[in-house]
N, C-alpha and C. Protein backbone atom coordinates (compact mmCIF):
# COMPACT_ATOMS: atom_id res chain seq x y z
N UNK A 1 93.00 122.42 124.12
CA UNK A 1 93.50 121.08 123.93
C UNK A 1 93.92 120.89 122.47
N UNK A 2 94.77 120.04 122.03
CA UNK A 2 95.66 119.77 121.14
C UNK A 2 94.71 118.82 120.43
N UNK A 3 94.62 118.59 118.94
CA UNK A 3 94.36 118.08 118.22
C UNK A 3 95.16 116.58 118.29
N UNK A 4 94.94 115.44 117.74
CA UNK A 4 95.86 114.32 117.96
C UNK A 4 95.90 113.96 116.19
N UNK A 5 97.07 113.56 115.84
CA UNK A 5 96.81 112.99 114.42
C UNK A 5 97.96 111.76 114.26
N UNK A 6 97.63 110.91 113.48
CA UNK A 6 98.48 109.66 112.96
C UNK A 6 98.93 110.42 111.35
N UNK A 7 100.43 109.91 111.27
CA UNK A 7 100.36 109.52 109.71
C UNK A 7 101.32 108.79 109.25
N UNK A 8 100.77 107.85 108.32
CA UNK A 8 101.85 106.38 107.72
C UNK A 8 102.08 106.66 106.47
N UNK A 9 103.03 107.42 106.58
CA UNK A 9 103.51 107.35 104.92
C UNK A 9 104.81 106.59 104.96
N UNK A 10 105.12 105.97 104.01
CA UNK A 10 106.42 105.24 104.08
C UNK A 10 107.78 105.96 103.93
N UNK A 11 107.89 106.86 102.98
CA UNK A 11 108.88 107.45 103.27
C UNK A 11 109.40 109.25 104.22
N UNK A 12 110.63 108.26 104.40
CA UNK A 12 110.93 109.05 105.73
C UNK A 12 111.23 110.73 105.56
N UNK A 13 110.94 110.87 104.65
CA UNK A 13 110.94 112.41 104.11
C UNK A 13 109.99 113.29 104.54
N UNK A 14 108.91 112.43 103.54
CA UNK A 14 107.62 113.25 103.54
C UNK A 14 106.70 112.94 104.64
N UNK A 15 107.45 112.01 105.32
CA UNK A 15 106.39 111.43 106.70
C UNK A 15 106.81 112.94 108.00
N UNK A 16 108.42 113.13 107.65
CA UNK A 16 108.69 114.05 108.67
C UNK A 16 108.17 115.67 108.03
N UNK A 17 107.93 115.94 106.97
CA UNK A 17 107.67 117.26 106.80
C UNK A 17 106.52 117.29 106.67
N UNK A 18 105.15 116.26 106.74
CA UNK A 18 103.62 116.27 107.80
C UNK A 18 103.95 116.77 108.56
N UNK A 19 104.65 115.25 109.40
CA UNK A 19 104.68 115.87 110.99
C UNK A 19 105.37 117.08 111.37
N UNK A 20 106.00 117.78 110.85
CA UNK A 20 106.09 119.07 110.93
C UNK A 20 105.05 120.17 110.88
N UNK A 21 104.56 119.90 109.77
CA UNK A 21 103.31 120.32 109.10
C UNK A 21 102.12 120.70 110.12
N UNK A 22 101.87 119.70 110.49
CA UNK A 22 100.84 119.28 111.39
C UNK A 22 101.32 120.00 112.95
N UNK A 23 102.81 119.83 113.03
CA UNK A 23 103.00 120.07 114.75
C UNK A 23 102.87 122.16 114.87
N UNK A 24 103.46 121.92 113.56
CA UNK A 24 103.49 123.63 113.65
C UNK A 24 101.62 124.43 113.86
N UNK A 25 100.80 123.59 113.18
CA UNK A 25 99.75 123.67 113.36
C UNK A 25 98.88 123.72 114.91
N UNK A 26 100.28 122.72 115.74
CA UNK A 26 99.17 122.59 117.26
C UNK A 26 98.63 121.47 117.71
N UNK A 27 98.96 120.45 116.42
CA UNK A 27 98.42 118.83 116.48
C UNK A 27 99.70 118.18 117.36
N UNK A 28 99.36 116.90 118.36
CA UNK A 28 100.16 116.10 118.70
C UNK A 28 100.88 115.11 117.51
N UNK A 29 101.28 114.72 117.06
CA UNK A 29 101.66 113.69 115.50
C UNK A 29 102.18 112.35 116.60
N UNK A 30 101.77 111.25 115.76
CA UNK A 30 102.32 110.36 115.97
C UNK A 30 103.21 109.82 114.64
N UNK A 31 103.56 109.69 114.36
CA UNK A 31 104.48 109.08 112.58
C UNK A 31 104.70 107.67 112.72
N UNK A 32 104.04 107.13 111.50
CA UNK A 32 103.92 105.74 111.19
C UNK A 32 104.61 105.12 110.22
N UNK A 33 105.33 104.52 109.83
CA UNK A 33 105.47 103.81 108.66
C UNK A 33 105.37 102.98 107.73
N UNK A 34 104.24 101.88 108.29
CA UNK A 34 103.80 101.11 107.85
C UNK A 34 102.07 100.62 108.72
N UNK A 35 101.12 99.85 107.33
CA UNK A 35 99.87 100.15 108.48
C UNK A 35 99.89 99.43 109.83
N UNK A 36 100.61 98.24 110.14
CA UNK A 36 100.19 97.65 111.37
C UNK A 36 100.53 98.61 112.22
N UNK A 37 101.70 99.65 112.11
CA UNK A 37 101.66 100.06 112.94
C UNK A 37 100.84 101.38 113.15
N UNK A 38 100.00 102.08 112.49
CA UNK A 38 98.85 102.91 112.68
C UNK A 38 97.83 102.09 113.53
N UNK A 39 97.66 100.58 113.01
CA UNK A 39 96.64 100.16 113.48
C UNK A 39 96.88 99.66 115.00
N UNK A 40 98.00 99.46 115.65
CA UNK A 40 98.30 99.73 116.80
C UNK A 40 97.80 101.03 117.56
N UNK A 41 98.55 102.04 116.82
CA UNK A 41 98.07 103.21 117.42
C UNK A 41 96.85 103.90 117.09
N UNK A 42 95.92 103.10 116.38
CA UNK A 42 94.87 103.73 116.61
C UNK A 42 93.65 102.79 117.52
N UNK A 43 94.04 101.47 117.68
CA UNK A 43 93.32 101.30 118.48
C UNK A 43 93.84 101.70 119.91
N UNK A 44 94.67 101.53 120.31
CA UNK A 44 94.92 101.82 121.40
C UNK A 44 94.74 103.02 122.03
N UNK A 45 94.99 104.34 121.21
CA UNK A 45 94.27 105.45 121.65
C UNK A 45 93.23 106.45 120.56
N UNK A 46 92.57 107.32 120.77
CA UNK A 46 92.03 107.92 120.21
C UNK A 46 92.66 109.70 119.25
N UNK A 47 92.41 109.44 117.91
CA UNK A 47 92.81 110.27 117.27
C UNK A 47 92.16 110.98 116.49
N UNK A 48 91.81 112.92 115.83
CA UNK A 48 91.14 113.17 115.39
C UNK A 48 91.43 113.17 113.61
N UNK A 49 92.87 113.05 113.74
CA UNK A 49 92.95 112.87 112.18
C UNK A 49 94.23 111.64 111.59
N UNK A 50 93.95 110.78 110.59
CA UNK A 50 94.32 109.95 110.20
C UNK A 50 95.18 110.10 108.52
N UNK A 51 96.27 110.43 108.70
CA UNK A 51 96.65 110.77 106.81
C UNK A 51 97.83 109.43 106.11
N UNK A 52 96.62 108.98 105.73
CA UNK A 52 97.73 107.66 105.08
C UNK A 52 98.27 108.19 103.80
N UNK A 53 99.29 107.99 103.19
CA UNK A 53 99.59 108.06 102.06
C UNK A 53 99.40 106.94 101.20
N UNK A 54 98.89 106.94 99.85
CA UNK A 54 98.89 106.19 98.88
C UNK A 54 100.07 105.36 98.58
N UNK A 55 99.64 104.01 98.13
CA UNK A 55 101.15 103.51 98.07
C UNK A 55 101.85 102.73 99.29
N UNK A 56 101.45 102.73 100.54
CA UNK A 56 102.21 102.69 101.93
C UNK A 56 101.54 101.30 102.24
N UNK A 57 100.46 100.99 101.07
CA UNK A 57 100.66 99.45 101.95
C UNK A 57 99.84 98.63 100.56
N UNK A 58 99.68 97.83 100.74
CA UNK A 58 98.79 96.66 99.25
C UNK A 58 98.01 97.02 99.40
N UNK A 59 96.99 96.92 100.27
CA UNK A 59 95.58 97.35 100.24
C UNK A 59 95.04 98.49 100.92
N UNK A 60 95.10 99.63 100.24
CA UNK A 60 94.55 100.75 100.98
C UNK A 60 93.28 100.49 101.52
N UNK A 61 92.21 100.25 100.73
CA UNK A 61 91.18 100.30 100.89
C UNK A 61 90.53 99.26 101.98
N UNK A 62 91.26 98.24 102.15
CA UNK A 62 90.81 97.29 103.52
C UNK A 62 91.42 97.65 104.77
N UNK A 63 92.36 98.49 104.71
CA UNK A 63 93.16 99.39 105.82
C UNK A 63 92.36 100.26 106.29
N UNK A 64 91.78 100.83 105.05
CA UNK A 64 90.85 102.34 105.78
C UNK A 64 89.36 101.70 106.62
N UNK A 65 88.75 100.36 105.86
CA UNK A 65 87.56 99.87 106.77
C UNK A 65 88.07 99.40 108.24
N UNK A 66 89.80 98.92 108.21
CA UNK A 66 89.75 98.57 109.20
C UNK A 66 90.04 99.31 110.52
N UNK A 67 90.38 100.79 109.67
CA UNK A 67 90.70 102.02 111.12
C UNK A 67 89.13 102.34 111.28
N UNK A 68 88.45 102.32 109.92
CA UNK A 68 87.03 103.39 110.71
C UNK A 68 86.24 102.07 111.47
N UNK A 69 86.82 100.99 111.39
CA UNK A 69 85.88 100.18 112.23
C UNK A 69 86.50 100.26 113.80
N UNK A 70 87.56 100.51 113.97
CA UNK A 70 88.41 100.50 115.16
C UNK A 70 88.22 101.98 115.77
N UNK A 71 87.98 102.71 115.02
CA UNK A 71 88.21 103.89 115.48
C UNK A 71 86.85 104.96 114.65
N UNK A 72 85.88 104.67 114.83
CA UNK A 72 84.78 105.16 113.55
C UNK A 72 84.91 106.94 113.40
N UNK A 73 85.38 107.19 114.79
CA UNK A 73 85.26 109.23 114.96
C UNK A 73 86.58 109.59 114.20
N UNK A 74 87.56 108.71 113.92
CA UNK A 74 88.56 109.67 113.25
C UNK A 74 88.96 109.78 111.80
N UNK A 75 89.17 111.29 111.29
CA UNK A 75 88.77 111.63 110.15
C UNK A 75 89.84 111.41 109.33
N UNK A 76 90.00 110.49 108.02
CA UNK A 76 90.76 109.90 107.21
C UNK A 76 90.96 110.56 105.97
C-alpha cells in the first residue's frame, strides 16, 4: 500500500517538484496551495505525511495545532 501525503506550498514550482518528489517515491500526493485547503483535505481523509512550506500562510504555527488536532497520526 501507498503512502498518502499533502503538501501546501504556495508556489507552483516547488509545490510540483515535491509532488514529484514524493510520487517517484510511491506516495499518493495531494498538492495544496493554500492552508484551508490542506485543512479540507486533511480532515476529510487520512494522511501519513503533511509538508507545509514556510511562508504559505500568516500563521504557521496555529495551522499546524489545527491539522494535529484534526488529524493527530499525521506526520508534519
Amino acid at each position: 500500500m501507498s503512502s498518502h501525503a499533502v503538501i501546501c506550498i504556495s508556489d507552483a514550482r516547488l509545490r510540483s517538484l515535491f509532488s514529484l518528489l514524493l510520487t517517484d517515491s510511491g506516495a499518493l500526493v495531494v498538492a495544496c496551495s493554500d492552508a484551508d485547503e490542506v485543512q479540507r483535505v486533511v480532515t476529510s481523509r487520512f494522511c501519513q505525511l503533511c509538508v507545509v512550506a514556510h511562508g504559505t500562510m500568516p500563521d504557521t504555527g496555529e495551522f499546524i495545532d489545527a491539522v494535529r488536532k484534526a488529524s493527530p497520526d499525521t506526520k508534519l
